[in-house]
N, C-alpha and C. Protein backbone atom coordinates (compact mmCIF):
# COMPACT_ATOMS: atom_id res chain seq x y z
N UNK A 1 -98.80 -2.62 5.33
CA UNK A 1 -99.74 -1.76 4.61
C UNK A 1 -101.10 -1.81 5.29
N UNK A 2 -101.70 -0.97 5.23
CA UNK A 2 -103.34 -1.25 5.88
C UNK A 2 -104.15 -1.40 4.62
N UNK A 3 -105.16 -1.64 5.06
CA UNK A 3 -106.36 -2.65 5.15
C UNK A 3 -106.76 -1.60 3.29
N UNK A 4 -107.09 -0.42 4.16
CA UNK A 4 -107.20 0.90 3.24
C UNK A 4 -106.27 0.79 1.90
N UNK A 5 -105.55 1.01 1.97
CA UNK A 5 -104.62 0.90 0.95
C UNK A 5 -104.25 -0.51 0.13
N UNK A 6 -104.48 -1.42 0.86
CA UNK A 6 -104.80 -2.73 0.37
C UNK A 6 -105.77 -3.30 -0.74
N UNK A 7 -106.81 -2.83 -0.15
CA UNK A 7 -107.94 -2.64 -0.91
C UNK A 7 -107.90 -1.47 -2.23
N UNK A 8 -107.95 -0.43 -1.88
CA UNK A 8 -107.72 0.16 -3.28
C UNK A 8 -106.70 -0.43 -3.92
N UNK A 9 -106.00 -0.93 -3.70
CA UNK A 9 -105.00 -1.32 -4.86
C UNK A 9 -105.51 -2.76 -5.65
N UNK A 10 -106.15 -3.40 -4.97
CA UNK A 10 -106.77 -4.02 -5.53
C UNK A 10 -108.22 -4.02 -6.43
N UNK A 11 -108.67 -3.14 -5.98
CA UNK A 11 -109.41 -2.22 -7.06
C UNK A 11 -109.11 -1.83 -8.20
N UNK A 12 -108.51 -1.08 -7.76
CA UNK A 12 -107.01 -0.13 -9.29
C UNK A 12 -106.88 -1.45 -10.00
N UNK A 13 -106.54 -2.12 -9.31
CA UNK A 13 -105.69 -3.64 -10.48
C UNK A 13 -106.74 -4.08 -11.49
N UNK A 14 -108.17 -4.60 -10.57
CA UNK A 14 -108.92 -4.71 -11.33
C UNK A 14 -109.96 -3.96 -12.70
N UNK A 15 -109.80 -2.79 -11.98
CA UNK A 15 -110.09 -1.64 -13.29
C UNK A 15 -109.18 -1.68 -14.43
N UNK A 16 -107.68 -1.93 -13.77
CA UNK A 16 -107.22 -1.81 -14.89
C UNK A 16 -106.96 -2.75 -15.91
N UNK A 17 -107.56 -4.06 -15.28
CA UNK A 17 -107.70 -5.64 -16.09
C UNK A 17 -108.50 -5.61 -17.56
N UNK A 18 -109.35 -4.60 -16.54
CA UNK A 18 -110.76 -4.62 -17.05
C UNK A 18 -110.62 -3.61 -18.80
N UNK A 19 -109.45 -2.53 -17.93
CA UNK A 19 -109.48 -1.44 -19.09
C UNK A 19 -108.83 -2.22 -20.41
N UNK A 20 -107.88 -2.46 -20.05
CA UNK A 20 -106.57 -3.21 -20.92
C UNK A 20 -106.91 -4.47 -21.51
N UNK A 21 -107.97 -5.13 -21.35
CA UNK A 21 -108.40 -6.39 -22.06
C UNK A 21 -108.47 -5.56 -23.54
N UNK A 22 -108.28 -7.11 -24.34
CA UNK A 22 -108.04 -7.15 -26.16
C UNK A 22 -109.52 -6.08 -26.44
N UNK A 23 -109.24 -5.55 -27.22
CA UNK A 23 -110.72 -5.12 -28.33
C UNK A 23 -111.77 -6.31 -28.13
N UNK A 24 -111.65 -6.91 -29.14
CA UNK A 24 -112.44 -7.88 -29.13
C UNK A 24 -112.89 -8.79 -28.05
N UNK A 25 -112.34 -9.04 -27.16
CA UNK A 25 -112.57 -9.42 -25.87
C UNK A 25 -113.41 -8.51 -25.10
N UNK A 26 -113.05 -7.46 -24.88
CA UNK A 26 -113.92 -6.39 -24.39
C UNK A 26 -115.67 -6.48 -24.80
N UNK A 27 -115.62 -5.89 -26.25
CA UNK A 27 -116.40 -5.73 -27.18
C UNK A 27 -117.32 -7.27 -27.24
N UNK A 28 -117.10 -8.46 -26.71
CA UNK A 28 -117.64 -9.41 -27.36
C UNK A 28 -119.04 -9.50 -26.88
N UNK A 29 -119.26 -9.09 -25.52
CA UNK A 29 -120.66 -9.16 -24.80
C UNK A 29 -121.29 -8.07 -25.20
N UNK A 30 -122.58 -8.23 -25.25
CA UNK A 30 -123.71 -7.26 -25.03
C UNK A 30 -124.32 -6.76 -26.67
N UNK A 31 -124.54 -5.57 -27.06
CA UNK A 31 -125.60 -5.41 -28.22
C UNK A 31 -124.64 -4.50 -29.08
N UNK A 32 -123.58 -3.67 -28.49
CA UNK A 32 -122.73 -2.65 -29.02
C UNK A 32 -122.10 -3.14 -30.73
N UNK A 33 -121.91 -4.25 -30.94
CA UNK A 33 -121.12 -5.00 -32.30
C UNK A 33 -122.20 -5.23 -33.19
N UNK A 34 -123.46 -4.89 -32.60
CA UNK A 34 -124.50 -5.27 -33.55
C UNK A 34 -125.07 -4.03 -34.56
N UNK A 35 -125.75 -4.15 -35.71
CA UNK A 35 -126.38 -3.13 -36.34
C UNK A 35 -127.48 -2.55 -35.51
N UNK A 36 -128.10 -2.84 -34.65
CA UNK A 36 -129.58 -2.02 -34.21
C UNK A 36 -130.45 -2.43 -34.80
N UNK A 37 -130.41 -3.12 -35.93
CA UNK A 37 -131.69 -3.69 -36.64
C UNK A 37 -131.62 -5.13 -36.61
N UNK A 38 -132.84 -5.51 -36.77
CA UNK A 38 -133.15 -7.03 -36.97
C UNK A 38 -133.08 -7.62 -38.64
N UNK A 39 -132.67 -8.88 -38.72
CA UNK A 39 -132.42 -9.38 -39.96
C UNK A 39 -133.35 -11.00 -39.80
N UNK A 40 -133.14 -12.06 -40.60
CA UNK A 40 -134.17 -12.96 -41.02
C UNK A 40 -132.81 -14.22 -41.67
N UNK A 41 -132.67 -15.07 -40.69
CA UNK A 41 -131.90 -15.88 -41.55
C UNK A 41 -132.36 -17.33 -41.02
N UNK A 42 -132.77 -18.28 -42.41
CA UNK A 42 -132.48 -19.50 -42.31
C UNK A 42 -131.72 -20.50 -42.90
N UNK A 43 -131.34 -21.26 -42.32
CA UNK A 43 -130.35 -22.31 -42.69
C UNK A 43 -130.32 -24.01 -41.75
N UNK A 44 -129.16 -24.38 -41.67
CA UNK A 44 -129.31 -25.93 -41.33
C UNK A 44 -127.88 -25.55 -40.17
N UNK A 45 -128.10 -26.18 -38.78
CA UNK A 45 -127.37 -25.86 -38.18
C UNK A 45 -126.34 -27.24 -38.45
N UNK A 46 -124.85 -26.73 -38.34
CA UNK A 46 -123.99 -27.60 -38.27
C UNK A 46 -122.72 -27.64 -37.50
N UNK A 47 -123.18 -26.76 -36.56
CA UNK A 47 -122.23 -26.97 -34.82
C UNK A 47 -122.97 -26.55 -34.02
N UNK A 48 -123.06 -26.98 -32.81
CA UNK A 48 -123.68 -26.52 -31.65
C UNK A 48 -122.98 -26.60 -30.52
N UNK A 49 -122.66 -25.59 -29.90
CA UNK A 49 -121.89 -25.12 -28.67
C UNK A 49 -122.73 -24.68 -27.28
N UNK A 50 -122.91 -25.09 -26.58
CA UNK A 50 -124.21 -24.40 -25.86
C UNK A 50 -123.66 -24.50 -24.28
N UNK A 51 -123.64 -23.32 -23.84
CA UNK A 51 -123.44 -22.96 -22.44
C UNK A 51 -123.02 -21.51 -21.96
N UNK A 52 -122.19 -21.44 -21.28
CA UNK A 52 -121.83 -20.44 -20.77
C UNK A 52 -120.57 -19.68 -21.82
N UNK A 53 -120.46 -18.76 -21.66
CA UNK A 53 -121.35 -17.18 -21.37
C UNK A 53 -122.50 -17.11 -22.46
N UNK A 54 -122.70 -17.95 -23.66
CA UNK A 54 -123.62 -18.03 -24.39
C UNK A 54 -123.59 -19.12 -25.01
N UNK A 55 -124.50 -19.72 -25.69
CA UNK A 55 -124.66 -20.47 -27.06
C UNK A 55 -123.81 -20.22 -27.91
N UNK A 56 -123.57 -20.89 -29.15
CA UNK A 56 -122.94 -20.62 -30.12
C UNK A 56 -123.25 -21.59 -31.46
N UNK A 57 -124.15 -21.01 -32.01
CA UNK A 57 -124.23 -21.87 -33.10
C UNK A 57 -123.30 -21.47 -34.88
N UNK A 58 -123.15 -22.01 -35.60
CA UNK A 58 -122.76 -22.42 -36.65
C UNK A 58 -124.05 -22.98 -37.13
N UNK A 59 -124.50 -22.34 -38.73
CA UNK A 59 -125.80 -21.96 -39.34
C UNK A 59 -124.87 -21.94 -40.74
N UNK A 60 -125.52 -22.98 -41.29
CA UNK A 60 -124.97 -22.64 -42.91
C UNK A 60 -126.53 -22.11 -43.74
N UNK A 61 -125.92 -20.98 -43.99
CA UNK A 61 -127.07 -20.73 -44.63
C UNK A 61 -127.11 -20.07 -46.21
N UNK A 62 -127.74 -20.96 -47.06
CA UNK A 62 -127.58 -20.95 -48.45
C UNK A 62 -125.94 -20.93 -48.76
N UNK A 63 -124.88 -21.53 -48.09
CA UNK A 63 -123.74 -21.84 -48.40
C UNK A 63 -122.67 -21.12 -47.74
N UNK A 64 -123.73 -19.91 -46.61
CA UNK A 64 -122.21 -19.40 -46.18
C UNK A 64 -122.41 -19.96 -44.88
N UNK A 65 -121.78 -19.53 -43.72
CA UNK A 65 -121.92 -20.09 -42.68
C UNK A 65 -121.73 -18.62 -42.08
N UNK A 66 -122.49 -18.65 -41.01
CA UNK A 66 -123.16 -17.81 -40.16
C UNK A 66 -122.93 -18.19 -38.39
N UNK A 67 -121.76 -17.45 -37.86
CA UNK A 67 -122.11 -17.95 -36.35
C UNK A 67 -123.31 -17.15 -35.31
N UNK A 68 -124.28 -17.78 -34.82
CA UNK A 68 -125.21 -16.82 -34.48
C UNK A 68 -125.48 -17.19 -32.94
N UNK A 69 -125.57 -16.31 -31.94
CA UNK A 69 -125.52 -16.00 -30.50
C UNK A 69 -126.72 -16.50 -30.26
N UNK A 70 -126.56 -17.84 -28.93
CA UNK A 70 -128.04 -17.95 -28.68
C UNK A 70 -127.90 -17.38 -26.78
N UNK A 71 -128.82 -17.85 -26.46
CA UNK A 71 -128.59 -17.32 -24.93
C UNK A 71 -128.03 -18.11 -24.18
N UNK A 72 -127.85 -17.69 -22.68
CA UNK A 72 -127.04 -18.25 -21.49
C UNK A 72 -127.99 -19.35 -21.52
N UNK A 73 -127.36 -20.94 -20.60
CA UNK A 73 -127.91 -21.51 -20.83
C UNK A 73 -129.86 -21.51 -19.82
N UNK A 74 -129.64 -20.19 -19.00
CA UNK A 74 -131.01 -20.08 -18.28
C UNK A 74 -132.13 -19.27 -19.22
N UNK A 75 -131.42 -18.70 -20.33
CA UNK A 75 -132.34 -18.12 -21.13
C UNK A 75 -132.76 -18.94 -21.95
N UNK A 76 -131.91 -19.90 -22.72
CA UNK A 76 -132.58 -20.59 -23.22
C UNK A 76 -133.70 -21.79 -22.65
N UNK A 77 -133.44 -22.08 -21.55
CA UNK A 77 -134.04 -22.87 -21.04
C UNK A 77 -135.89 -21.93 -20.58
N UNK A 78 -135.53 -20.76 -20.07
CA UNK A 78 -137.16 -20.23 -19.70
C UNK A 78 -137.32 -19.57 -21.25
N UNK A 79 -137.28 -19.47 -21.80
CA UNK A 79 -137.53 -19.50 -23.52
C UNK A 79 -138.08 -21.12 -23.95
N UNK A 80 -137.74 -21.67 -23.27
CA UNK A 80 -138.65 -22.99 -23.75
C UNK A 80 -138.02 -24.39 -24.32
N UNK A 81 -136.50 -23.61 -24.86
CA UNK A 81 -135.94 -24.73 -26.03
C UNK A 81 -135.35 -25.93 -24.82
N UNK A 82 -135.15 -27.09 -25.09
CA UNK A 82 -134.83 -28.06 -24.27
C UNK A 82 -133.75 -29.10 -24.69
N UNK A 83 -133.24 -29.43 -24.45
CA UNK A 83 -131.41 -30.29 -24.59
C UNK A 83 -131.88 -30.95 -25.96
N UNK A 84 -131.10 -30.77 -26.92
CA UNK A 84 -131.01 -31.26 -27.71
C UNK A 84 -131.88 -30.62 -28.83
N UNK A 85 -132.89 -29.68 -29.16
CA UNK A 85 -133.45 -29.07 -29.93
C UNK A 85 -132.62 -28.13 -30.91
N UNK A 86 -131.07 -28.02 -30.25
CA UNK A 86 -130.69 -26.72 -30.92
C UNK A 86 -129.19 -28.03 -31.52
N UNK A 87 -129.18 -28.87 -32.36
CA UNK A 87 -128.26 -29.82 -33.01
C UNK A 87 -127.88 -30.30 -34.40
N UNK A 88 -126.98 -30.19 -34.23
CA UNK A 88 -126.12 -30.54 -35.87
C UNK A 88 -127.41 -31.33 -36.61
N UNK A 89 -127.58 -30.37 -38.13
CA UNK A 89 -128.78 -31.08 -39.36
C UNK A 89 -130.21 -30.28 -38.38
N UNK A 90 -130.35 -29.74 -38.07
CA UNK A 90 -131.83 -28.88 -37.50
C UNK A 90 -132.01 -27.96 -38.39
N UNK A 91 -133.36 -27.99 -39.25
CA UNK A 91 -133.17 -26.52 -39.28
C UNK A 91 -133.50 -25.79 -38.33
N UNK A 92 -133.47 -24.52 -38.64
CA UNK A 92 -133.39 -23.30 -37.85
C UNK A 92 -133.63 -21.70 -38.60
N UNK A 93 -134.77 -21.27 -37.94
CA UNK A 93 -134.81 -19.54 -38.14
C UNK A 93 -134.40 -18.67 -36.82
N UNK A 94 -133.33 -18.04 -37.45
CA UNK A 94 -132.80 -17.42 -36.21
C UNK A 94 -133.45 -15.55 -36.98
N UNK A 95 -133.95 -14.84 -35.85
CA UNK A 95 -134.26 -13.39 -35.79
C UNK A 95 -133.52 -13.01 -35.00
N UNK A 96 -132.77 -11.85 -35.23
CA UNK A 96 -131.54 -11.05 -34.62
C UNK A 96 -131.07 -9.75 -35.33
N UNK A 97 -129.90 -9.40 -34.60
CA UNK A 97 -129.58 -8.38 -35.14
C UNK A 97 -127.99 -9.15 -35.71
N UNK A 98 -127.41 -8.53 -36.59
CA UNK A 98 -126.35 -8.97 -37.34
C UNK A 98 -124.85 -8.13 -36.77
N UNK A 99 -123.74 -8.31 -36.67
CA UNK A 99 -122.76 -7.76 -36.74
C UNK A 99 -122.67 -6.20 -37.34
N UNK A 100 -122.48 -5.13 -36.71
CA UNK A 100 -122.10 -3.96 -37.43
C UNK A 100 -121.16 -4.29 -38.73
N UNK A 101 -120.09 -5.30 -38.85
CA UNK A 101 -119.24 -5.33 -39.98
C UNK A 101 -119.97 -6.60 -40.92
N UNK A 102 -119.80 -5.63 -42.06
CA UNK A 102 -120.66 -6.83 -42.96
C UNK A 102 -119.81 -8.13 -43.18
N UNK A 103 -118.72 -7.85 -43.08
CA UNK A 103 -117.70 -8.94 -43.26
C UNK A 103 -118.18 -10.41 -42.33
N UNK A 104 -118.37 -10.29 -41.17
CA UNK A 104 -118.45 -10.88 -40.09
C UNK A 104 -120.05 -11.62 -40.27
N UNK A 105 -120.16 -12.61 -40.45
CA UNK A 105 -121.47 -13.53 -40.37
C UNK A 105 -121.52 -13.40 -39.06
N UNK A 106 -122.43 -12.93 -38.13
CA UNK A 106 -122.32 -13.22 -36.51
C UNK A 106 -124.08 -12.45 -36.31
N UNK A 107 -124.41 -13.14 -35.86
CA UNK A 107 -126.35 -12.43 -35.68
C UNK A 107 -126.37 -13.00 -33.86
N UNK A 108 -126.72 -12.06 -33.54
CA UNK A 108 -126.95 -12.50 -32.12
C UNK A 108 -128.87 -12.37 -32.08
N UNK A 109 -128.99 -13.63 -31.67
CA UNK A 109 -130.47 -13.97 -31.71
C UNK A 109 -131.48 -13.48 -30.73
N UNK A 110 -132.46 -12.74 -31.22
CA UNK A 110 -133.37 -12.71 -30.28
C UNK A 110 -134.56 -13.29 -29.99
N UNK A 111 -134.65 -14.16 -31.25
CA UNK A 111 -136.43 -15.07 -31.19
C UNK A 111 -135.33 -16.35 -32.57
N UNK A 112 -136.22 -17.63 -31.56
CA UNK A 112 -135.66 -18.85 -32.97
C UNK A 112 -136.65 -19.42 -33.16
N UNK A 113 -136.68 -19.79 -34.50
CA UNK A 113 -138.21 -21.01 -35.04
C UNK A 113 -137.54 -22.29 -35.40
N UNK A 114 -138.24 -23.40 -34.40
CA UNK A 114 -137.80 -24.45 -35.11
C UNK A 114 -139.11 -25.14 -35.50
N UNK A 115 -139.17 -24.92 -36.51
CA UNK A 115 -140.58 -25.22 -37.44
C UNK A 115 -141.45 -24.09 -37.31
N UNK A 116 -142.68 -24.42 -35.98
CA UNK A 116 -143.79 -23.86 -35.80
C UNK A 116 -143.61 -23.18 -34.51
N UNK A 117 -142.50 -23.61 -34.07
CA UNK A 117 -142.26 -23.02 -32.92
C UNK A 117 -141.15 -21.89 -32.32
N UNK A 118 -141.93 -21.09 -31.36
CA UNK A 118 -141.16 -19.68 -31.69
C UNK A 118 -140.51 -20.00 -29.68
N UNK A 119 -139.11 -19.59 -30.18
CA UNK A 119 -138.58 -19.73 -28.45
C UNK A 119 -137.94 -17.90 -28.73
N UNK A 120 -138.48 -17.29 -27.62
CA UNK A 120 -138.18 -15.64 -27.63
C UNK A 120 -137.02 -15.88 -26.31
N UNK A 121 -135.91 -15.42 -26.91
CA UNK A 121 -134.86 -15.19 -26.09
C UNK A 121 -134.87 -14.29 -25.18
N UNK A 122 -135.02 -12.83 -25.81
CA UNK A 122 -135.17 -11.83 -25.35
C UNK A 122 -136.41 -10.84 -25.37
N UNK A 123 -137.05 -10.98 -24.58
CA UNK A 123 -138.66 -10.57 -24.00
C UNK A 123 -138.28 -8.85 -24.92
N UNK A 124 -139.12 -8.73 -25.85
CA UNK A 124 -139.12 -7.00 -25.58
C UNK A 124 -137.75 -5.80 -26.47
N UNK A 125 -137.57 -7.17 -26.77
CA UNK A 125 -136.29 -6.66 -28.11
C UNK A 125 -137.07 -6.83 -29.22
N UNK A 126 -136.82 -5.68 -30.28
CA UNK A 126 -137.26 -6.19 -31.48
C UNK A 126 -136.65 -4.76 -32.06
């Protein structure tokens, strides 16, 4: 086979990886699952997951639990927050936008307060 034909087919394959991935898999990155608006939630964090492709916290808040998106771990880091600030019993104000389905506790964060202090995830979102 040549080189030509080699290559596109390996292209094709990958488009079509890309097409055919789950819903939710697809759908999980970026702003599309969210309402467009910003919401206001505090609570006491009681899991912390933190790395790649994002953060992941677990937020009980007033009794429900809330999983809420923090950033890659380079965003959080030029945002300010530093190892160990974001840990089980913290509180936490997370600003974000919430899940399009109300069902779904899920806020992907764009600014967090821990106390007095504001770490902005995302410069210019609001």
């Amino acid at each position: 086979m040549s080189r030509l034909l080699i290559g596109s087919l390996a292209v094709l394959g990958i488009a079509f990886g890309l097409v055919l991935q789950p819903g939710p898999t697809r759908a999980h990155h970026g702003w599309s699952w969210t309402t467009g608006g910003n919401i206001d939630l505090v609570g006491i964090i009681k899991a912390a997951r933190l790395g790649n492709p994002h953060g992941i916290l677990e937020v009980d808040v007033e009794g429900e639990v809330w999983t809420v998106e923090v950033g890659q771990p380079w965003r959080n880091e030029r945002a300010g927050l530093k190892d160990g600030d974001l840990k089980e019993g913290v509180e936490i104000r997370a600003v974000g936008e919430p899940a399009a389905d109300p069902s779904e506790k899920r806020l992907k964060a764009e600014r967090l307060y821990l106390g007095e202090r504001e770490f902005i995830l995302y410069p210019g979102r609001d």
